[in-house]
N, C-alpha and C. Protein backbone atom coordinates (compact mmCIF):
# COMPACT_ATOMS: atom_id res chain seq x y z
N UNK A 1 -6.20 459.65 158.95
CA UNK A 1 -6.14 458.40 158.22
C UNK A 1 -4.84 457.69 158.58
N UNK A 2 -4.79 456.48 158.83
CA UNK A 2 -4.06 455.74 159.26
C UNK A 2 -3.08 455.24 158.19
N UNK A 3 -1.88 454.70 158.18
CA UNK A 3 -1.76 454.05 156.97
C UNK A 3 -1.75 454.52 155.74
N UNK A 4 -1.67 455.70 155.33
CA UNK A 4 -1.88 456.59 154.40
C UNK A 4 -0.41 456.36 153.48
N UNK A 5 -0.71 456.01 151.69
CA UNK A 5 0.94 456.14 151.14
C UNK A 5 0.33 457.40 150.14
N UNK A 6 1.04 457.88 149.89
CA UNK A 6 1.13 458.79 148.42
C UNK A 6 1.37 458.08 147.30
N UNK A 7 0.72 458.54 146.41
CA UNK A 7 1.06 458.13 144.63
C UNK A 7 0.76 459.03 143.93
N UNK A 8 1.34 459.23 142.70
CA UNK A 8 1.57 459.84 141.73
C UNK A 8 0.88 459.48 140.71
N UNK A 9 0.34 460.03 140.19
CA UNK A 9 -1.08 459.87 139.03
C UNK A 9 -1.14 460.97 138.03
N UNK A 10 -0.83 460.37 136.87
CA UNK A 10 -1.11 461.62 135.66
C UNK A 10 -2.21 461.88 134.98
N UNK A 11 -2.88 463.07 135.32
CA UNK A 11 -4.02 462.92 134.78
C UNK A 11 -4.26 463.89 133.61
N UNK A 12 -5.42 463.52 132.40
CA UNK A 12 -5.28 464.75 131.45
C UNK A 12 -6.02 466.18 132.07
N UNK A 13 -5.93 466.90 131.14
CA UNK A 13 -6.06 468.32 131.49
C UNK A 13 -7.52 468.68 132.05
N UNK A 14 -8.55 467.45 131.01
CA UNK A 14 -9.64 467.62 131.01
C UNK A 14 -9.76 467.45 132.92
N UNK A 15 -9.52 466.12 133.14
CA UNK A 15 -9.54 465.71 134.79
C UNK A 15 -9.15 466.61 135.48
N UNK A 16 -7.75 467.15 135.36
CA UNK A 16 -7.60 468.12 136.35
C UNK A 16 -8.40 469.21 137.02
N UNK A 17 -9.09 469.99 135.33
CA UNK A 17 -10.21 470.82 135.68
C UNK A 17 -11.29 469.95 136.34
N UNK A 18 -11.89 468.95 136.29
CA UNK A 18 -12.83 468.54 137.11
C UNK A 18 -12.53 468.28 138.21
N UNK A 19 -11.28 468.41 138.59
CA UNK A 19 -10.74 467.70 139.67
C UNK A 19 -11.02 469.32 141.18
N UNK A 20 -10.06 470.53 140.01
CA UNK A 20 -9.92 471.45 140.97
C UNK A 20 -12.05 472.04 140.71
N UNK A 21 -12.52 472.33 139.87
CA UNK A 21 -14.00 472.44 140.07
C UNK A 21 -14.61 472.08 141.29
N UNK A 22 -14.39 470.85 141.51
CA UNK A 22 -15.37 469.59 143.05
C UNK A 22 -15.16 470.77 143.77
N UNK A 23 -13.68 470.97 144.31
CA UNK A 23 -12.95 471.86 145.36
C UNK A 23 -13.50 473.23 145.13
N UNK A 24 -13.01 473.76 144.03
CA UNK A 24 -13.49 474.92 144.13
C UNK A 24 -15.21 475.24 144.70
N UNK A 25 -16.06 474.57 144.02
CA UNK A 25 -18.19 474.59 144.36
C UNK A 25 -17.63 474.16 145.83
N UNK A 26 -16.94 473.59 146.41
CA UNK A 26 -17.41 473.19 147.97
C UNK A 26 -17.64 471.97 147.94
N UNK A 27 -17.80 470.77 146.57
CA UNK A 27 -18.39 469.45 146.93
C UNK A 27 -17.20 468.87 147.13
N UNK A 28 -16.12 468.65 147.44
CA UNK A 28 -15.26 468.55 148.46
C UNK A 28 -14.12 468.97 148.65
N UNK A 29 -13.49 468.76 149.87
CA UNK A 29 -12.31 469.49 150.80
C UNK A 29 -11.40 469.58 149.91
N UNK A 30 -10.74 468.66 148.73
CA UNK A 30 -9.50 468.08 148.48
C UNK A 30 -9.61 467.54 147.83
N UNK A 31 -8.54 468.18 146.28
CA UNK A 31 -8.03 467.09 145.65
C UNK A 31 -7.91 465.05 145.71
N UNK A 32 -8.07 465.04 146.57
CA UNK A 32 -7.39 464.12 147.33
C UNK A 32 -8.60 462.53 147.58
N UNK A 33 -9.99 464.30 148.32
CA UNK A 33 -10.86 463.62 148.49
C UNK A 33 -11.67 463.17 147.52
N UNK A 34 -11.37 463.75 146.46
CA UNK A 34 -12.30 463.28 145.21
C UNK A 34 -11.96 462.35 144.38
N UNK A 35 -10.54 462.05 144.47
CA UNK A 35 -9.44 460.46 144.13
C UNK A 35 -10.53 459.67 145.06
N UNK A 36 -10.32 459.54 146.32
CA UNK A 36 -10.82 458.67 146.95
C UNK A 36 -11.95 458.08 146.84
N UNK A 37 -13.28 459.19 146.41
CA UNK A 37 -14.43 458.96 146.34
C UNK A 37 -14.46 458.44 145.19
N UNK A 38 -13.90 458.81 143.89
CA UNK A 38 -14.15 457.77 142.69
C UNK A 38 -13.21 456.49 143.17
N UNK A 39 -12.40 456.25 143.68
CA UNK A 39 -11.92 454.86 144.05
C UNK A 39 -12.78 454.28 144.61
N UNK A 40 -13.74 454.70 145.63
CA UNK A 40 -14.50 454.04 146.29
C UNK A 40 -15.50 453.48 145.23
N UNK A 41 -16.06 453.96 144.56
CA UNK A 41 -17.25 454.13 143.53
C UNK A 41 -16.50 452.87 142.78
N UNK A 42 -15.24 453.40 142.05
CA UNK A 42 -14.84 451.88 141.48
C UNK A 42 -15.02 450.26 141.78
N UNK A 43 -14.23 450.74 143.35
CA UNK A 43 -14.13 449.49 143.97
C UNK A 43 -15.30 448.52 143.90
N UNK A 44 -16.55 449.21 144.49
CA UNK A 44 -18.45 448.74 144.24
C UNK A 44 -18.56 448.44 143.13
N UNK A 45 -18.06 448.70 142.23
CA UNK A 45 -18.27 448.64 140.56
C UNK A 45 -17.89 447.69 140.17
N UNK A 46 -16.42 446.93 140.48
CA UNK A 46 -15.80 446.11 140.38
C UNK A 46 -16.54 445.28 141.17
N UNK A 47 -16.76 444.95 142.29
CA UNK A 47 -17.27 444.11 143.26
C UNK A 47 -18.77 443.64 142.77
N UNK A 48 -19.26 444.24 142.96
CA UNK A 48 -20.73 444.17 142.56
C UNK A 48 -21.30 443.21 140.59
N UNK A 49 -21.42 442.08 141.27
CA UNK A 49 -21.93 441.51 140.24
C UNK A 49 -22.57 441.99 139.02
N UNK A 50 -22.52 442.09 138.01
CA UNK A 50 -22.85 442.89 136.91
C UNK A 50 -24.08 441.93 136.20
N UNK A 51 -25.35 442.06 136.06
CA UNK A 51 -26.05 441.15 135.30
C UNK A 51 -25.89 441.07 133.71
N UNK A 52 -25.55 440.11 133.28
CA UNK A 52 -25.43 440.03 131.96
C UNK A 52 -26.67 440.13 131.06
N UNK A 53 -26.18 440.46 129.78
CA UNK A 53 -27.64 440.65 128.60
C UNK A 53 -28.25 439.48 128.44
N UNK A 54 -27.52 438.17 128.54
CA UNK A 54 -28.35 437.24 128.50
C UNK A 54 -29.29 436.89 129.92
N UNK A 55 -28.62 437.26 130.85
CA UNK A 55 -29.63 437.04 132.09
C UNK A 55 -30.62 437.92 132.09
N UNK A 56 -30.70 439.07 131.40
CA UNK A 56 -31.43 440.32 131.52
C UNK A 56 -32.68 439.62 130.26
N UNK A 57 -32.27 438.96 129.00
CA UNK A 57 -32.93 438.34 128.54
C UNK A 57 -34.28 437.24 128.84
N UNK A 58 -33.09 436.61 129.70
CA UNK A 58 -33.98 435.41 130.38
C UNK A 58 -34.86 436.49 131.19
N UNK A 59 -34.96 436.96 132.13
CA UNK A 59 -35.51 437.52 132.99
C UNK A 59 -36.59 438.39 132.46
N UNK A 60 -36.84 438.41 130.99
CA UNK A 60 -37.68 439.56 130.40
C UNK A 60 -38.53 438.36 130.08
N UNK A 61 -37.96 437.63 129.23
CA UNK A 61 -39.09 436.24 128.80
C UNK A 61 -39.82 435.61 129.71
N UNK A 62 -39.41 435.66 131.01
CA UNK A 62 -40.08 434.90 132.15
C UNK A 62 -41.10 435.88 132.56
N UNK A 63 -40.88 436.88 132.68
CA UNK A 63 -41.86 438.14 133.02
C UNK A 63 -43.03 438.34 131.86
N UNK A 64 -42.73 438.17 130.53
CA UNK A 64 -43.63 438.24 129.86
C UNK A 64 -44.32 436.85 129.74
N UNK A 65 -43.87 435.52 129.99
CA UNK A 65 -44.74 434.40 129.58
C UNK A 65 -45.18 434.30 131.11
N UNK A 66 -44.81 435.21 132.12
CA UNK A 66 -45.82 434.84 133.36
C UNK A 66 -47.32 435.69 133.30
N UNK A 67 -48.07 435.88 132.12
CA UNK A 67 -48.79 436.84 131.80
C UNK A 67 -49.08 438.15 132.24
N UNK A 68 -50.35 438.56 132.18
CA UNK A 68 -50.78 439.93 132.37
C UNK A 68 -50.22 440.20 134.07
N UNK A 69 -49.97 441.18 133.88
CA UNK A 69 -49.63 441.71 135.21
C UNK A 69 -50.88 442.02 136.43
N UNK A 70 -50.96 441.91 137.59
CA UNK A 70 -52.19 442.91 138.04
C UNK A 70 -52.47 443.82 138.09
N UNK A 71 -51.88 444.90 137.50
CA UNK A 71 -52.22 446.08 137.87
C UNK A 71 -52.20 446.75 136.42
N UNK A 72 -53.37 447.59 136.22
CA UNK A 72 -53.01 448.14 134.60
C UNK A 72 -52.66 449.49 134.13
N UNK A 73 -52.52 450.35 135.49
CA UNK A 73 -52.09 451.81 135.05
C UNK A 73 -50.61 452.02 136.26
N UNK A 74 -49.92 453.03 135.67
CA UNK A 74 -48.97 453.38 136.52
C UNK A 74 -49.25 453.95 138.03
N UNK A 75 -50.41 454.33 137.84
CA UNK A 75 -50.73 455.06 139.37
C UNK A 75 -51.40 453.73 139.84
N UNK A 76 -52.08 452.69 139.56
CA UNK A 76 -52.10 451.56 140.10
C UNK A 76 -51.14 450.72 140.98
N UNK A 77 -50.37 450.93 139.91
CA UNK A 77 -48.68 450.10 140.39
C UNK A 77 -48.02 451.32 142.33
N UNK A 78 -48.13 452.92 141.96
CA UNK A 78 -47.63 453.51 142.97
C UNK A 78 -48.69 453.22 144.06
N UNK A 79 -49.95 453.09 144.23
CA UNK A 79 -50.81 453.19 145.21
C UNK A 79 -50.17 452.04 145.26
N UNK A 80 -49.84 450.55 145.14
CA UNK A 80 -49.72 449.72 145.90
C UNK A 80 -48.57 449.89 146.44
N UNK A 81 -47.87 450.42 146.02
CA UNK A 81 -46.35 450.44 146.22
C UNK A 81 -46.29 451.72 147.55
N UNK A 82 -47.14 452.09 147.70
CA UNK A 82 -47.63 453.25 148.89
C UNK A 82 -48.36 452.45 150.27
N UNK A 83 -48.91 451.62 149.75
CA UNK A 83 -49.48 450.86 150.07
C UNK A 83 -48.65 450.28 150.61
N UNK A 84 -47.70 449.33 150.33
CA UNK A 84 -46.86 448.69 150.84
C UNK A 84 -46.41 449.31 152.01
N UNK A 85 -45.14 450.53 151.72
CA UNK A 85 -44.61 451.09 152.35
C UNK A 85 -45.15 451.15 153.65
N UNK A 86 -46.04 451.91 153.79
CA UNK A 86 -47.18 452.59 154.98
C UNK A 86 -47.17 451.28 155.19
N UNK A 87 -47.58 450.50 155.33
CA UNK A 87 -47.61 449.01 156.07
C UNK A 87 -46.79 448.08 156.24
N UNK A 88 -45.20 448.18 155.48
CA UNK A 88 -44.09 447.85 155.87
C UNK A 88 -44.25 446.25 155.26
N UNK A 89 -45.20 446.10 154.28
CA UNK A 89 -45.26 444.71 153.96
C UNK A 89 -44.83 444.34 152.13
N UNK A 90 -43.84 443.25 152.38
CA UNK A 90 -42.75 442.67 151.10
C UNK A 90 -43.81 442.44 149.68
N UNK A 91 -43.47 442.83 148.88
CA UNK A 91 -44.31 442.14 147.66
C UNK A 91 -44.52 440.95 147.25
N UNK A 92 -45.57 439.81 146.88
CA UNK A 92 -45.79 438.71 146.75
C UNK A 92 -44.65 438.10 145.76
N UNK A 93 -44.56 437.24 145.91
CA UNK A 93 -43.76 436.36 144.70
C UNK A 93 -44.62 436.08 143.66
């Protein structure tokens, strides 16, 4: 790694144990690396537009006043959605 600084980070007791755990199972190399990977995770978190309850609102009312759906069972919905796939083709608007 290029460019690399050190910092100093206090963490509680609880973290630490999760920290040395990752390392210890094998899910990763280093202390170090598991800072990084939740930084990364943050960073997306932060970045990534968050939809609000009111947009999540709107978006439920429009779905329900666009009526009945086509399809009326759940295995309906996967065969098309299988369907799709296997034929590599986008869902209608």
């Amino acid at each position: 790694m290029s460019n690399v600084q050190k910092v100093s980070v206090a963490l509680t007791a609880e973290f630490v144990t999760l920290l040395k755990e990752a390392v210890e199972t094998g899910e990763y190399t280093s202390t170090s690396e598991v800072i990084r990977d939740a930084l990364r995770d943050w960073k997306v978190r932060r970045t990534t537009p968050m939809i609000g309850v009111d947009e999540l609102r709107r978006l439920w009312d429009e779905g329900i006043a666009s009526g009945p759906g086509r399809f009326k069972t759940i295995g309906a919905i996967k065969k098309e959605a299988r369907r799709r796939a296997a034929s590599g083709k986008q869902a209608k608007p």
